[in-house]
Protein backbone atom coordinates (compact mmCIF):
# COMPACT_ATOMS: atom_id res chain seq x y z
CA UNK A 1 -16.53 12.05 1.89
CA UNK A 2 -14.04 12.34 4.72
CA UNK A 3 -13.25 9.31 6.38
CA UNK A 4 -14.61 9.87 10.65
CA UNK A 5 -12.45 9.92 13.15
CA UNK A 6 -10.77 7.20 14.22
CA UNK A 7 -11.42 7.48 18.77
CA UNK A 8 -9.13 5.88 20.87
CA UNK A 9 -5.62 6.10 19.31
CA UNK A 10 -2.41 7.38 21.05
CA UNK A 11 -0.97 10.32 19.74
CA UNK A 12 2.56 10.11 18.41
CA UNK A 13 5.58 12.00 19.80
CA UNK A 14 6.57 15.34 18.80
CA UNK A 15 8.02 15.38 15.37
CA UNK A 16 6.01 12.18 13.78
CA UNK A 17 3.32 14.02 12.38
CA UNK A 18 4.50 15.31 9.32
CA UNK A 19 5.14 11.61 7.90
CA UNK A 20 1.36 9.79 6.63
CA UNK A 21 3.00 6.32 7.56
CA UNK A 22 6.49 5.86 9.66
CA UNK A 23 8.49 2.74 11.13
CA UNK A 24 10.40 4.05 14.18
CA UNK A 25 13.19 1.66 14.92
CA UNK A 26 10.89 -1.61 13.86
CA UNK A 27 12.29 -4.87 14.18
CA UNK A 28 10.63 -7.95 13.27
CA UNK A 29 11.63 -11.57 14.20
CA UNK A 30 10.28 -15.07 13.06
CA UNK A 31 10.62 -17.72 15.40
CA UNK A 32 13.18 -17.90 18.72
CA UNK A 33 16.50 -19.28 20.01
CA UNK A 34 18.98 -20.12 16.80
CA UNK A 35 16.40 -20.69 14.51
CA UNK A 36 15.37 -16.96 14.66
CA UNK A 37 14.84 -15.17 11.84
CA UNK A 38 15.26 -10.94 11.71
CA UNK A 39 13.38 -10.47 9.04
CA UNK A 40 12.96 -6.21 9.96
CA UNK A 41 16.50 -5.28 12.04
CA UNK A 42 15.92 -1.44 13.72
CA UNK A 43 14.13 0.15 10.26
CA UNK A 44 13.38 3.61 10.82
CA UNK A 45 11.63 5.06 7.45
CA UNK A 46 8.80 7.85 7.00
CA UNK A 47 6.39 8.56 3.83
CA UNK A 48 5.32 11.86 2.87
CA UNK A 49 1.81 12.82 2.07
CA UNK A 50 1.19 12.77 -1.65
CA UNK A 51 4.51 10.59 -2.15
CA UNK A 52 4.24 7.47 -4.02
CA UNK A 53 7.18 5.14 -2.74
CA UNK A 54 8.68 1.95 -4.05
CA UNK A 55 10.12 -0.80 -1.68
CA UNK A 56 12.47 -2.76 -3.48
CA UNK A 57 15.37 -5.67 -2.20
CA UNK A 58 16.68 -8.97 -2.85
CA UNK A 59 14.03 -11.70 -2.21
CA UNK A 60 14.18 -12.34 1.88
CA UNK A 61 15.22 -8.56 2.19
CA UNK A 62 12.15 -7.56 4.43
CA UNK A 63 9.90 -5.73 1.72
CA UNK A 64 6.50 -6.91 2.28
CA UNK A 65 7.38 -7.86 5.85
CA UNK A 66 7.52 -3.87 6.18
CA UNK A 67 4.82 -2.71 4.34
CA UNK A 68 2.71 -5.60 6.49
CA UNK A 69 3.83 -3.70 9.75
CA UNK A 70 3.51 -0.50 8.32
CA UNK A 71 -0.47 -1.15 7.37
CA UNK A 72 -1.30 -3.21 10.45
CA UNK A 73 -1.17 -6.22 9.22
CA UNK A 74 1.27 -8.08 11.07
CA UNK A 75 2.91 -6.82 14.97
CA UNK A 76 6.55 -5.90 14.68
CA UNK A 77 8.77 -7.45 17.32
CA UNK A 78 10.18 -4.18 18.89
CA UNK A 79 9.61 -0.46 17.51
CA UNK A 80 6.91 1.53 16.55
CA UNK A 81 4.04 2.03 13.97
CA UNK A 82 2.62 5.84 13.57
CA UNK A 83 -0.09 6.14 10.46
CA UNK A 84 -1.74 9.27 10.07
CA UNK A 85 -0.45 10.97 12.75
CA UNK A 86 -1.84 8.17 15.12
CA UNK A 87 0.15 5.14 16.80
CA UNK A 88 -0.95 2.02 16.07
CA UNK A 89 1.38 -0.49 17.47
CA UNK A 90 -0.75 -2.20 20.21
CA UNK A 91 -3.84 -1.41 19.17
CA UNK A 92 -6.57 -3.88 20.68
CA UNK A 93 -7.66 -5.73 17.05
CA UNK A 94 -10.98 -4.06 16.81
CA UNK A 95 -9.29 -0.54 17.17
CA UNK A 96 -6.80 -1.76 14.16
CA UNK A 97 -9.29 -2.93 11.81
CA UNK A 98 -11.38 0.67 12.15
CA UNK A 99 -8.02 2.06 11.29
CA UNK A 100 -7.03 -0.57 8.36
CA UNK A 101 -11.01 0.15 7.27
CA UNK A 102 -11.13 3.97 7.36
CA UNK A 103 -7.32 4.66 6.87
CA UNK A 104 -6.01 2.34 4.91
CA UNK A 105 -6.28 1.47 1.01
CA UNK A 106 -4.77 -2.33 -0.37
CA UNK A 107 -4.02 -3.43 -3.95
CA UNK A 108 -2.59 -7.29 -3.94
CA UNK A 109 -1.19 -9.16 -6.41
CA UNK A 110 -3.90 -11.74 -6.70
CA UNK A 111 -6.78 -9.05 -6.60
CA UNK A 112 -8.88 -10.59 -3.86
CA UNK A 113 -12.04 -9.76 -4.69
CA UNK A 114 -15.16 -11.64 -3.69
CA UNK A 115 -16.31 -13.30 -6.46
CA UNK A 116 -20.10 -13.50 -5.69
CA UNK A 117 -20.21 -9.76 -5.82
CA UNK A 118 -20.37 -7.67 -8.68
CA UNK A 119 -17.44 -4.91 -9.85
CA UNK A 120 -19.82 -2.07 -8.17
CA UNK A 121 -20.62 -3.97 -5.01
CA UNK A 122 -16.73 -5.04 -4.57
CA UNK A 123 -15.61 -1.50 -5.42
CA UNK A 124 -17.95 -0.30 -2.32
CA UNK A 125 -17.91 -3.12 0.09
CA UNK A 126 -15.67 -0.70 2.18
CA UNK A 127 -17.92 1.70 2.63
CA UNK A 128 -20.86 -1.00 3.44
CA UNK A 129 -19.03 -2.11 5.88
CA UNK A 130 -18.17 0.53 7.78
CA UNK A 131 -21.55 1.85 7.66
CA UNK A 132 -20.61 4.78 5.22
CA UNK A 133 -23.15 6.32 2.52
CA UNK A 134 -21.50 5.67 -0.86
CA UNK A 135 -20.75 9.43 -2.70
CA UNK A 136 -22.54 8.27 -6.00
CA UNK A 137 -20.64 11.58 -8.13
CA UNK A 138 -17.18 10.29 -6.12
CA UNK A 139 -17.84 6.65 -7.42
CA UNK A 140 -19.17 7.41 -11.14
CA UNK A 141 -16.20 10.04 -11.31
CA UNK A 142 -13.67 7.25 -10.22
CA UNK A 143 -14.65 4.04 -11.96
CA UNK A 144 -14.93 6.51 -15.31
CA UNK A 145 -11.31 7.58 -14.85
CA UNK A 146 -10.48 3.83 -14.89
CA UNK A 147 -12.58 2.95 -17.54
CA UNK A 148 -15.04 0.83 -15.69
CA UNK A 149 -18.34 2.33 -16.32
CA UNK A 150 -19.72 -0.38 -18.60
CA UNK A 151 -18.05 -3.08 -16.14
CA UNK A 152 -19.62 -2.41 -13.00
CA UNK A 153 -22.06 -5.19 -13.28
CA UNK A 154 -20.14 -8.19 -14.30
CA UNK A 155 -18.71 -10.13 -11.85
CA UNK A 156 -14.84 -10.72 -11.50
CA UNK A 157 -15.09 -14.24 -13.02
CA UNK A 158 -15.88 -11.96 -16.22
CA UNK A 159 -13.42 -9.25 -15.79
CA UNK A 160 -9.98 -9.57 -17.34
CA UNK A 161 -6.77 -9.39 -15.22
CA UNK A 162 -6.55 -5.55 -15.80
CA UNK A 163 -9.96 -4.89 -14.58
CA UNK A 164 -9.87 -6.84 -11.74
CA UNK A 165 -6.93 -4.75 -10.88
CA UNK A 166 -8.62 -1.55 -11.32
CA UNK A 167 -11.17 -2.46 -10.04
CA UNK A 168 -9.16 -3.52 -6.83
CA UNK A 169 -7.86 -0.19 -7.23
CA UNK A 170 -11.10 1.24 -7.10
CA UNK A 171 -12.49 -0.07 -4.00
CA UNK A 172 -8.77 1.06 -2.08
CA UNK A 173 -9.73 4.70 -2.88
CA UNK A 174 -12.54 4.84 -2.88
CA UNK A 175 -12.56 5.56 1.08
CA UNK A 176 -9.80 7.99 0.37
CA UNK A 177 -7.47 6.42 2.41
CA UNK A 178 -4.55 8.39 4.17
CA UNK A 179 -2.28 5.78 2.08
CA UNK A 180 -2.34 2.88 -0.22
CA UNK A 181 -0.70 -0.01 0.05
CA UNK A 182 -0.04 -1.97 -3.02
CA UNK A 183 1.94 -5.13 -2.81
CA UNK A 184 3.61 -6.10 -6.36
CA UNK A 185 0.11 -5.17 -8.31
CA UNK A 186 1.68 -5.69 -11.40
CA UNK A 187 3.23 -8.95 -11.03
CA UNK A 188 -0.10 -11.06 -12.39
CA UNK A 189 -0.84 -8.54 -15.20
CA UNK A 190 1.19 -8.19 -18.96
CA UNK A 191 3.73 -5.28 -18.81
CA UNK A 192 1.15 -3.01 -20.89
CA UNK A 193 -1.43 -3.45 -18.81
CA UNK A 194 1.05 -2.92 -15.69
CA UNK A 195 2.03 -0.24 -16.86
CA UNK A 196 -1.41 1.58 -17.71
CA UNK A 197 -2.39 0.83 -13.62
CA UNK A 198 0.77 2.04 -12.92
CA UNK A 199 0.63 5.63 -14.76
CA UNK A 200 -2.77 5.73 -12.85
CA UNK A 201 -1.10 5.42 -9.62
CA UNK A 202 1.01 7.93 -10.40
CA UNK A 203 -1.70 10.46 -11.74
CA UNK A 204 -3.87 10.09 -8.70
CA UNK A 205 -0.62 11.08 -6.46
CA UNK A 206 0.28 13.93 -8.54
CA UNK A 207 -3.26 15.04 -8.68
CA UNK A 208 -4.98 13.94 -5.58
CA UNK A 209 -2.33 14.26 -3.05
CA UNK A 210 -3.13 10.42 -2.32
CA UNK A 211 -0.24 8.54 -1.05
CA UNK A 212 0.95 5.69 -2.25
CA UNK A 213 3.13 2.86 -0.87
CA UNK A 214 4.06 0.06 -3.26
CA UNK A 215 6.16 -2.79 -2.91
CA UNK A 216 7.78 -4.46 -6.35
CA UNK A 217 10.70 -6.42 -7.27
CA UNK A 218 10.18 -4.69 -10.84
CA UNK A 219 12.53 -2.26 -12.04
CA UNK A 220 10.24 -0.82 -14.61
CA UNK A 221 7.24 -0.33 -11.88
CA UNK A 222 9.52 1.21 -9.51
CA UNK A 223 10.35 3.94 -12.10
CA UNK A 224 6.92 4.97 -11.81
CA UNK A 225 7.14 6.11 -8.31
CA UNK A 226 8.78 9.15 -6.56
CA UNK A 227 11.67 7.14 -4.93
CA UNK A 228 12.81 3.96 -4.66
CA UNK A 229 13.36 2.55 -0.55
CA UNK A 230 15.98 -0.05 -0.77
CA UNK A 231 16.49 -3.18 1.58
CA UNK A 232 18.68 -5.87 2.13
CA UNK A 233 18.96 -8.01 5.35
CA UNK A 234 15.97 -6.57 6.52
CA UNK A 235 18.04 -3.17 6.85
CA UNK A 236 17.49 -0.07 4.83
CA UNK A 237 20.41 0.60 2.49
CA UNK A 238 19.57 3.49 0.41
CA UNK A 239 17.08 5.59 -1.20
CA UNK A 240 16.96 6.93 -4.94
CA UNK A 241 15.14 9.71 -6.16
CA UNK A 242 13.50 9.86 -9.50
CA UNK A 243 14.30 6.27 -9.88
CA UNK A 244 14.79 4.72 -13.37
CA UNK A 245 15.06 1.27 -14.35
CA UNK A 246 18.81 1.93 -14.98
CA UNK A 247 19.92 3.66 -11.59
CA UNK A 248 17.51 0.65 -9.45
CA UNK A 249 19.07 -1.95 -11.61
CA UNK A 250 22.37 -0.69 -10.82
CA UNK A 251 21.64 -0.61 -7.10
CA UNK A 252 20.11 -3.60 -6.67
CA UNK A 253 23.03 -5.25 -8.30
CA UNK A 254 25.02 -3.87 -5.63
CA UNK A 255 23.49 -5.05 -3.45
CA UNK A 256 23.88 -8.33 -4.96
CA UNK A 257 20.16 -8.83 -6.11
C-alpha cells in the first residue's frame, strides 16, 4: 500500500535527500515593523528516516511553529522546506494538501476526530479521501497492535482518552506516511496511558522504519525518542542523544526553561 506519487514537486538540491523532513535556513516572523515577532530565526535541522525526534524549548521557543513549517502547515518567512526528498515551500495549496494527504501522518493533542464517524471510518478517512482502496490485512493488523479491534465501531464520544489517541494514531499510519508529526500527544492523556502510546511510537520506528517527529514540553515523553532537538529564541541550541529525563531536564534548565 505505497502511497502514489506525488507530480509536480521541485526536486531538492544535491545533498537534501538523505534527510525524510529538513528546514534549510527557515525563518519565521509574526507581524511587521517593531511589533515583529521571529518566532523561527535561520533554523537549519534534518530528520533521518526511521528516527523518532523530540522538539523540546521554553514556551515561545519556536517548537510547534517548526514542526508547522516542517509539515506544511504554515509558510515560513524566508528558507526552505524539503519532505521526502521533494520541496515544498511554495507549493500552490492544492499541490500541498496531496503532499500533507499522501506524505504526511498527524497526532494532536486534542485528537480531532470527527465525531459523527465511527473509530473504523475515522481511522480510514485518509484513504477515502484520497481515493485509495483501504488494505483490509494492513488495517486489521494495525488497529490489533493497538488494541482496537473490539472498538472500531463506537464512536469517539464512547472512546476513552487513550483510544481516541490510538485511534488518532491509527488513521496517521495508516497511509504510511514518510513521517509523523505528533504535537504534545500526551499532554491530554494520564502519564500511564502516555506512556503506553508512547512505547508504541517507539516500537513502530524501531520496527517499521516509520519516522517520527514529536513535539513535547515533557521530559519523560522525550526520553522515549531517539534525540532530543532543543530550542530557545526560535534558534536551535543543542541536540542530545539517547535523551533521559535527567540529561533534558538538565538542559532545559540551562537554558533557563
Amino acid at each position: 500500500m505505497t502511497p502514489p506519487p506525488t507530480a509536480g514537486l521541485a526536486a531538492p538540491p544535491p545533498g537534501t535527500t538523505t534527510a525524510v523532513a529538513r528546514a534549510a535556513a527557515v525563518s519565521k516572523v509574526f507581524g511587521a515593523g517593531p511589533t515583529a515577532v521571529t518566532a523561527l530565526d535561520r533554523v537549519d535541522i534534518a530528520f533521518a528516516a526511521g528516527s523518532f525526534t523530540a522538539i523540546m524549548g521554553p514556551s515561545g521557543s519556536g517548537k510547534s511553529t517548526l514542526m508547522h513549517c516542517l509539515a506544511g502547515l504554515d509558510s515560513p518567512t524566508s528558507g526552505e522546506v524539503f519532505l521526502d526528498g521533494t520541496a515544498i515551500t511554495g507549493l500552490p495549496d492544492d499541490r500541498l494538501t496531496e503532499v500533507r494527504r499522501d506524505r504526511i501522518g498527524f497526532v494532536f493533542q486534542s485528537f480531532n476526530l470527527l465525531p459523527m464517524l465511527s473509530a473504523r471510518d475515522n481511522i480510514t478517512l485518509p484513504l477515502e479521501l484520497a481515493g485509495r482502496a483501504v488494505d483490509r490485512v494492513a488495517l486489521d493488523a494495525l488497529v490489533a497492535s493497538l488494541g482496537l479491534t473490539d472498538r472500531l465501531d463506537h464512536r469517539p464520544a464512547q472512546l476513552s482518552g487513550g483510544q481516541q489517541q490510538r485511534v488518532a494514531i491509527a488513521r496517521a499510519l495508516i497511509t504510511r506516511p514518510a513521517v509523523v508529526f505528533a504535537d504534545e500527544p500526551t499532554g491530554a492523556l494520564d502519564s500511564r496511558t502516555g506512556a503506553a502510546l508512547l512505547s508504541f511510537l517507539r516500537s513502530t520506528v524501531r520496527e517499521t522504519g516509520q519516522t517520527v517527529v514529536m513535539v513535547t514540553h515533557d521530559p519523560n515523553a522525550a526520553s522515549y525518542a531517539d534525540r532530543a532537538v532543543l530550542l530557545a529564541d526560535g534558534r536551535l541550541r543543542g541536540t542530545l542523544e539517547r535523551p533521559t529525563p535527567e540529561t533534558v531536564l538538565s538542559a532545559l534548565a540551562s537554558l533557563g526553561a
